[in-house]
Protein backbone atom coordinates (compact mmCIF):
# COMPACT_ATOMS: atom_id res chain seq x y z
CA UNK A 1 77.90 -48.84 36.19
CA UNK A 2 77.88 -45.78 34.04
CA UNK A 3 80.17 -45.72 30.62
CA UNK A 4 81.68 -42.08 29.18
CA UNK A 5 82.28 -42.07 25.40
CA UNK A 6 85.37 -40.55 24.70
CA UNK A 7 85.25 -36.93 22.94
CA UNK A 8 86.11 -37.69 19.08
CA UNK A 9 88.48 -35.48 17.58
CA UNK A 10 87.56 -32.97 14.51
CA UNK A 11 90.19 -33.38 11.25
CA UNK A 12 90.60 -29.79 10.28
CA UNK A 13 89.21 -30.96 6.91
CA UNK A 14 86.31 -31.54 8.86
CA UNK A 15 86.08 -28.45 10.74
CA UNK A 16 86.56 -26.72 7.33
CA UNK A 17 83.64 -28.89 5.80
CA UNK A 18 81.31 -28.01 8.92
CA UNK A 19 82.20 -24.61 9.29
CA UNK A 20 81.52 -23.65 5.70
CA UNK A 21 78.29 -25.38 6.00
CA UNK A 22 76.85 -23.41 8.92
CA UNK A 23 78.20 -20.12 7.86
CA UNK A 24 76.03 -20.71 4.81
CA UNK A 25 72.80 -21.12 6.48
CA UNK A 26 73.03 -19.14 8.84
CA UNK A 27 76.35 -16.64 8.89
CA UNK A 28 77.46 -17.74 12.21
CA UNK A 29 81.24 -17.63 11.91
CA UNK A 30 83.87 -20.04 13.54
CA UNK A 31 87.72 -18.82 13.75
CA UNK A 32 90.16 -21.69 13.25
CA UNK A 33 90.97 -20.82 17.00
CA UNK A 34 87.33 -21.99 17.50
CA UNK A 35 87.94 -25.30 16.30
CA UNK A 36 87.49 -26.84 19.77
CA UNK A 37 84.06 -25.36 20.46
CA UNK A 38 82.96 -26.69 17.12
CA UNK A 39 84.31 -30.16 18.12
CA UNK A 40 83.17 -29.90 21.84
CA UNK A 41 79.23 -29.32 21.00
CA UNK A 42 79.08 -30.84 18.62
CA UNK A 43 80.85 -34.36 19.94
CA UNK A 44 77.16 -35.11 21.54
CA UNK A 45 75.48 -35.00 18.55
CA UNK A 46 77.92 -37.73 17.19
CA UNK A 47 77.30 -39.82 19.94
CA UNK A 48 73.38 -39.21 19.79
CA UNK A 49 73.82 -40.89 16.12
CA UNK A 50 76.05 -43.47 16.92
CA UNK A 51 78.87 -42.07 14.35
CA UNK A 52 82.38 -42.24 14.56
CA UNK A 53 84.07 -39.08 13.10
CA UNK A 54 83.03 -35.67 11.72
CA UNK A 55 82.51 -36.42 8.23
CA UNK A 56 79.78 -38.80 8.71
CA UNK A 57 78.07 -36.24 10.52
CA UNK A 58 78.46 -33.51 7.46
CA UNK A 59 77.22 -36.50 5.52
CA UNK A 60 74.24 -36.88 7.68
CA UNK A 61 73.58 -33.03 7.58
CA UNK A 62 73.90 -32.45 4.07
CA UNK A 63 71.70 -35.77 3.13
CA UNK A 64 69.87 -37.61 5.62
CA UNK A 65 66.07 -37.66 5.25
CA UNK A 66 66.23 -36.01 8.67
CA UNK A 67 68.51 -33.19 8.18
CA UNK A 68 66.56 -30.28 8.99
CA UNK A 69 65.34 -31.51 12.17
CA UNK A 70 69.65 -32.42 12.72
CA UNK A 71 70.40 -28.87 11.76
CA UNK A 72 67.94 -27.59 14.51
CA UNK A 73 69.78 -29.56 16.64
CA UNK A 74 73.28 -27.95 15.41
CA UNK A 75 71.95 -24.47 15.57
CA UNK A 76 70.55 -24.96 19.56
CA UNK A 77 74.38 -26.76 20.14
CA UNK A 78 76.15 -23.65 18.86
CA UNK A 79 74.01 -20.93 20.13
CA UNK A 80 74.29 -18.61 23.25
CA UNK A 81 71.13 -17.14 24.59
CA UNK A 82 72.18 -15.54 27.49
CA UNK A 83 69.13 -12.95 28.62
CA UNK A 84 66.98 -11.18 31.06
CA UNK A 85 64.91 -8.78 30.99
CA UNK A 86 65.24 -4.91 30.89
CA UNK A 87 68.79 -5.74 29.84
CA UNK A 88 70.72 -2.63 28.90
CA UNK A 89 68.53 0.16 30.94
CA UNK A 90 69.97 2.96 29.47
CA UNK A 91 68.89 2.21 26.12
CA UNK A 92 65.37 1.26 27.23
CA UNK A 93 65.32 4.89 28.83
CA UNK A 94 65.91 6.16 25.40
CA UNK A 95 63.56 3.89 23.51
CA UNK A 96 60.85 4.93 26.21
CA UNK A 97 61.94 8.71 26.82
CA UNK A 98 62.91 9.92 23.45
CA UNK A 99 62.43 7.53 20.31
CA UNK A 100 58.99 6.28 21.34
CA UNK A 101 57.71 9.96 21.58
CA UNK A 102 59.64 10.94 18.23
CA UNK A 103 57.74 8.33 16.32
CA UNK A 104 54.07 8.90 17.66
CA UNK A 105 54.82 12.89 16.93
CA UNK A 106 55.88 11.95 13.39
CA UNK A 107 52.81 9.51 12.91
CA UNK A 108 50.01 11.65 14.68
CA UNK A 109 50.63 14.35 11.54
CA UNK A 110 49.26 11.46 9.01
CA UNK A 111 46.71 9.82 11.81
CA UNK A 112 49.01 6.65 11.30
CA UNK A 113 48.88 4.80 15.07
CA UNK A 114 50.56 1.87 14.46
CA UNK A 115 53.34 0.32 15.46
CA UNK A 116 56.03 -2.56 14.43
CA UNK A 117 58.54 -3.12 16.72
CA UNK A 118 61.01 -6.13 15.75
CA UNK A 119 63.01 -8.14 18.13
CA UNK A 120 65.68 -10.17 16.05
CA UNK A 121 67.44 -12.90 18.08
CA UNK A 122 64.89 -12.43 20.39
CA UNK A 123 66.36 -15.71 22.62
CA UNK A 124 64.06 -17.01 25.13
CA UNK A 125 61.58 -13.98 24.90
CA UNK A 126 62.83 -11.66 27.46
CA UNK A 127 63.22 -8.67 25.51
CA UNK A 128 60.22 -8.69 22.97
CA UNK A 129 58.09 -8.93 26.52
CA UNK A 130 59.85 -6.08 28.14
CA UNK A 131 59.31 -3.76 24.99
CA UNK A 132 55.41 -4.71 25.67
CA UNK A 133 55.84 -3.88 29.16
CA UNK A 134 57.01 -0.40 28.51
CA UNK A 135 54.19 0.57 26.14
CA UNK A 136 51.90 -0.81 28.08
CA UNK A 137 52.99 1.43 31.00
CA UNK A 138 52.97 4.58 28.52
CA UNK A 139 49.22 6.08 27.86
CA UNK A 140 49.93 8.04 25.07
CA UNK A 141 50.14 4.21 23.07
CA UNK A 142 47.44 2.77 24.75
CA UNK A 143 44.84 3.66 21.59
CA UNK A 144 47.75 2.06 19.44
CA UNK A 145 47.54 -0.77 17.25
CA UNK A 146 51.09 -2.40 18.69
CA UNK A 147 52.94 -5.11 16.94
CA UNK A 148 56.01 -6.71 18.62
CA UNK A 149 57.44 -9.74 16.43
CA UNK A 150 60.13 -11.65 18.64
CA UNK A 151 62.26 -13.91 15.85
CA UNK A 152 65.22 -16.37 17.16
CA UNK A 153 66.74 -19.34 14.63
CA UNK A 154 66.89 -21.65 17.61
CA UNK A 155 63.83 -23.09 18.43
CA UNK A 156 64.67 -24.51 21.58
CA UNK A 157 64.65 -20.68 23.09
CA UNK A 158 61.55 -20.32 21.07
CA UNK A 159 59.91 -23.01 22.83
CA UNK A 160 60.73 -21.15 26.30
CA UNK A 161 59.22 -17.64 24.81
CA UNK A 162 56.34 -18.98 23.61
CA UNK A 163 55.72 -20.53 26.99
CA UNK A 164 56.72 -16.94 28.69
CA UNK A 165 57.31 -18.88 32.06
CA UNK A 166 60.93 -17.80 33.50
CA UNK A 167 63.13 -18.18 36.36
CA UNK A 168 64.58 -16.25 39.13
CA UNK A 169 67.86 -15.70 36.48
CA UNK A 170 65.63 -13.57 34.05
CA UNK A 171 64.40 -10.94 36.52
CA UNK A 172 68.11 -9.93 37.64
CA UNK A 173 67.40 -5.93 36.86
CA UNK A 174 63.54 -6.03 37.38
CA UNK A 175 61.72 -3.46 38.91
CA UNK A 176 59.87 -5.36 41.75
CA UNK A 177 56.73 -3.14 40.64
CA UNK A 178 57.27 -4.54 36.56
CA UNK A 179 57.03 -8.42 38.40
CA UNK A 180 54.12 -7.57 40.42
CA UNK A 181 52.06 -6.12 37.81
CA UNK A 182 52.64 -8.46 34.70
CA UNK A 183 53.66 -11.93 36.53
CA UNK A 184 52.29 -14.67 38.68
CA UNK A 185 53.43 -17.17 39.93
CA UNK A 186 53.33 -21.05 38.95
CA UNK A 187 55.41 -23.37 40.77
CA UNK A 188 57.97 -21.27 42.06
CA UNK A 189 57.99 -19.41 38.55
CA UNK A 190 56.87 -16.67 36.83
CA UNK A 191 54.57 -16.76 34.15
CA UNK A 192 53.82 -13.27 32.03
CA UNK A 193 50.95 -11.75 31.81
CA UNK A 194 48.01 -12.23 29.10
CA UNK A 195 48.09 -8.58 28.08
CA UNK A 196 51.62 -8.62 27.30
CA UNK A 197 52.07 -11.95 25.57
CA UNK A 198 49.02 -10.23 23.51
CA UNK A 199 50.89 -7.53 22.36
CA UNK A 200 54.19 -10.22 21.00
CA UNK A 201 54.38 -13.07 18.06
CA UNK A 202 56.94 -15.31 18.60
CA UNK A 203 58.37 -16.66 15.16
CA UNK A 204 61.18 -19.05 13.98
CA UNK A 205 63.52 -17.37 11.80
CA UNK A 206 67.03 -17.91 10.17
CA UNK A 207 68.11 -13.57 9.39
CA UNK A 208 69.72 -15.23 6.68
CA UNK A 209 66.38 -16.51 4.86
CA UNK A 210 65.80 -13.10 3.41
CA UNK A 211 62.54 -14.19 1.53
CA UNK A 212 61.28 -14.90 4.72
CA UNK A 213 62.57 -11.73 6.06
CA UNK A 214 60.99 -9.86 3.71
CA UNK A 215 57.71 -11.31 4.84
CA UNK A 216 58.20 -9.25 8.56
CA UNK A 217 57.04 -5.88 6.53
CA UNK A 218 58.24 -2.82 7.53
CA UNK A 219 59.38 -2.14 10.73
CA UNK A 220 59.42 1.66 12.78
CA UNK A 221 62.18 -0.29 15.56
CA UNK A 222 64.84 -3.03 15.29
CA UNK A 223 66.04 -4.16 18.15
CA UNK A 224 69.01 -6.35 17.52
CA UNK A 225 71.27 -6.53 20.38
CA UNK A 226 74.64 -8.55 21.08
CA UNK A 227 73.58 -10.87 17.95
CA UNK A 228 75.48 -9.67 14.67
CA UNK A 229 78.77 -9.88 17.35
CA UNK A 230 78.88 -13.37 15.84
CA UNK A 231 78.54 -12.91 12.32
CA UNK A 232 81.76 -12.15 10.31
CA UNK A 233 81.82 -8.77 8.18
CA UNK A 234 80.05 -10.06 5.02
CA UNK A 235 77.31 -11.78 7.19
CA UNK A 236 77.08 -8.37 9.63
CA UNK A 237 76.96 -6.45 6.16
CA UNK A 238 73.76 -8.94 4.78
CA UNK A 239 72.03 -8.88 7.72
CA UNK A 240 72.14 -4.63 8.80
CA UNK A 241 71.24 -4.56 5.05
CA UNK A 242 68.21 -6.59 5.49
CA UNK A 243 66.92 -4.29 8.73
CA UNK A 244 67.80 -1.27 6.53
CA UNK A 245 65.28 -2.34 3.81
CA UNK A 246 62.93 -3.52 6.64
CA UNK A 247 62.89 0.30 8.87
CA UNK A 248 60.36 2.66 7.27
CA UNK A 249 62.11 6.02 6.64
CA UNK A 250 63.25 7.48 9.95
CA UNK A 251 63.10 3.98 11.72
CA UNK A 252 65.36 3.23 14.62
CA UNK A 253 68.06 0.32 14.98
CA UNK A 254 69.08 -0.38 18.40
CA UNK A 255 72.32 -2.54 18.93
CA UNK A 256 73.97 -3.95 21.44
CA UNK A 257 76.43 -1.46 23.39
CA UNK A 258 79.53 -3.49 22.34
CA UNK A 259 78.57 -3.22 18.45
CA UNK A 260 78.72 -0.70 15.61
CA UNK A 261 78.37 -0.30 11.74
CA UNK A 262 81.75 1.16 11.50
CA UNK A 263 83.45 -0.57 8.25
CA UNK A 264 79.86 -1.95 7.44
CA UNK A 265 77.79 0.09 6.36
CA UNK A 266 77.08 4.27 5.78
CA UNK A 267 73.14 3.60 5.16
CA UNK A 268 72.33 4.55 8.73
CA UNK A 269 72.38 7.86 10.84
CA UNK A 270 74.31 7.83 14.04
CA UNK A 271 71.99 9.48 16.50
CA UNK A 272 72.79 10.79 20.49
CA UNK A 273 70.36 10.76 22.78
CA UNK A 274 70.43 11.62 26.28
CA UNK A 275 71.42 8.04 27.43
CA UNK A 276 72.55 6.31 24.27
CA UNK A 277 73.47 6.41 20.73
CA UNK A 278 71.14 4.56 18.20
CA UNK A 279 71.35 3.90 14.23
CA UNK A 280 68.64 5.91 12.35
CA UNK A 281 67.71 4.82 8.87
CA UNK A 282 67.28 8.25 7.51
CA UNK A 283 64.47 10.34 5.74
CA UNK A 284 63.84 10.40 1.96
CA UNK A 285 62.52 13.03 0.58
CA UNK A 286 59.35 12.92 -2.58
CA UNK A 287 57.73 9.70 -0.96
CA UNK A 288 54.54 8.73 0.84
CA UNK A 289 55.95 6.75 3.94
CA UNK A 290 52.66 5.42 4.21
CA UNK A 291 53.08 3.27 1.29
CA UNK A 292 56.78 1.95 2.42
């Protein structure tokens, strides 16, 4: 015979109390209209402890001598990581056709060939993989020194990137030719290929830990797509600020196609490309941007 445990019901002090205390960590941001989605994925995590109402569990978060390991928990309940990859082609053809080539003609005048692309709420690895699939397929990088650093605050998505083996789901706007060349198969899956899982470091990290943040370096793309969507303004303001001070001078911030800086921030250049429009952190003048 198999027993259900009732849902328990969040007090709106309680919703208040656990709200506050994951918009402080991290700067995701629940409406009061959210309330329910709070309760509902949360309501497992109660039952996992044995606990009978919300506060206990704020209890058990703020001082339990497991609560980190509880709020990794909380952070994979609350998170959607919804991904495949070359997601958003147009912008890719942008990145590939017209940024990529902007930033090698700006570094060949100084003999500078390297390159720091960041993936921020990189979910399950998709994307940081597919940026190392396009350079790879572009010669004029292929004497490069390429970083890619793919950074998610959930590490049950990290666990999946780090293991780059993906289903049928990811490969939805694949280029047959892209699967052939970088993928083989393992049980009726698709694992990625050595010499683009070289060119990618998969990291844990909260964009809200901005020591930590700080210790990325600077950065000549962001890619940061259909993530600051759940952030509030101040949190969306912190966070562009941090990938401001992380671009070197001329650096490129690429968004997802629902979001924009408008009422956020006026540090960045709005540029149009052929395909797409893409933040530019702009030039300053009477520095070395080899020492930024």
């Amino acid at each position: 015979m198999i027993f259900f445990s009732p849902d328990i019901n969040m007090t709106d002090e309680e919703f208040r109390l656990l709200r506050d205390f994951v918009y402080q960590y991290c700067g995701l941001h629940f409406t009061p209209e959210s309330k329910y989605l709070l309760e509902k994925r949360l309501n497992k995590r109660l039952q996992h402890h044995r606990l009978k109402n919300f506060k206990d569990y704020y209890y058990l978060l703020r001082y339990s001598q497991h609560k980190d390991q509880e709020l990794t928990e909380v952070i994979d309940a609350l998170t959607t990581n919804e991904t495949y990859f070359f997601r958003e082609d147009f912008q890719l053809k942008t990145f590939t056709q017209e940024i990529l080539p902007e930033i090698r003609a700006r570094k060949e005048k100084t003999g500078d060939k390297r390159l720091r692309i960041w993936s921020a709420g990189c979910s399950s690895g998709e994307e940081p993989y597919t940026i190392a699939m396009l350079l790879l397929g572009m010669p004029a990088f292929h004497d490069w020194q390429i970083d890619i650093i793919g950074t998610d605050i959930s590490q049950r998505v990290l666990q999946i990137a780090r293991k780059g083996v993906y289903g049928a789901s990811s490969f939805r706007a694949t280029d047959s030719n892209y699967q052939r060349r970088y993928f083989s198969e393992v049980d009726g899956k698709h694992r990625v290929a050595d010499n683009v899982k070289s060119l990618v470091t998969i990291s844990h990290l909260n964009l809200f830990d901005a020591p930590r943040v700080t210790l990325l370096g600077k950065m000549d793309a962001i890619f940061c797509r259909n993530v600051i969507i759940y952030f509030d303004q101040a949190a969306k303001k912190r966070v562009v600020e941090s990938f401001h001070d992380r671009l070197r001078p001329e650096g490129f911030l690429l968004l997802g196609h629902s979001e924009s800086l408008m009422n956020i921030t006026n540090a960045f250049v709005l540029r149009h490309f052929t395909n797409d429009m893409v933040y530019q952190r702009p030039a300053l003048s009477g520095l070395n941007e080899d020492r930024l």
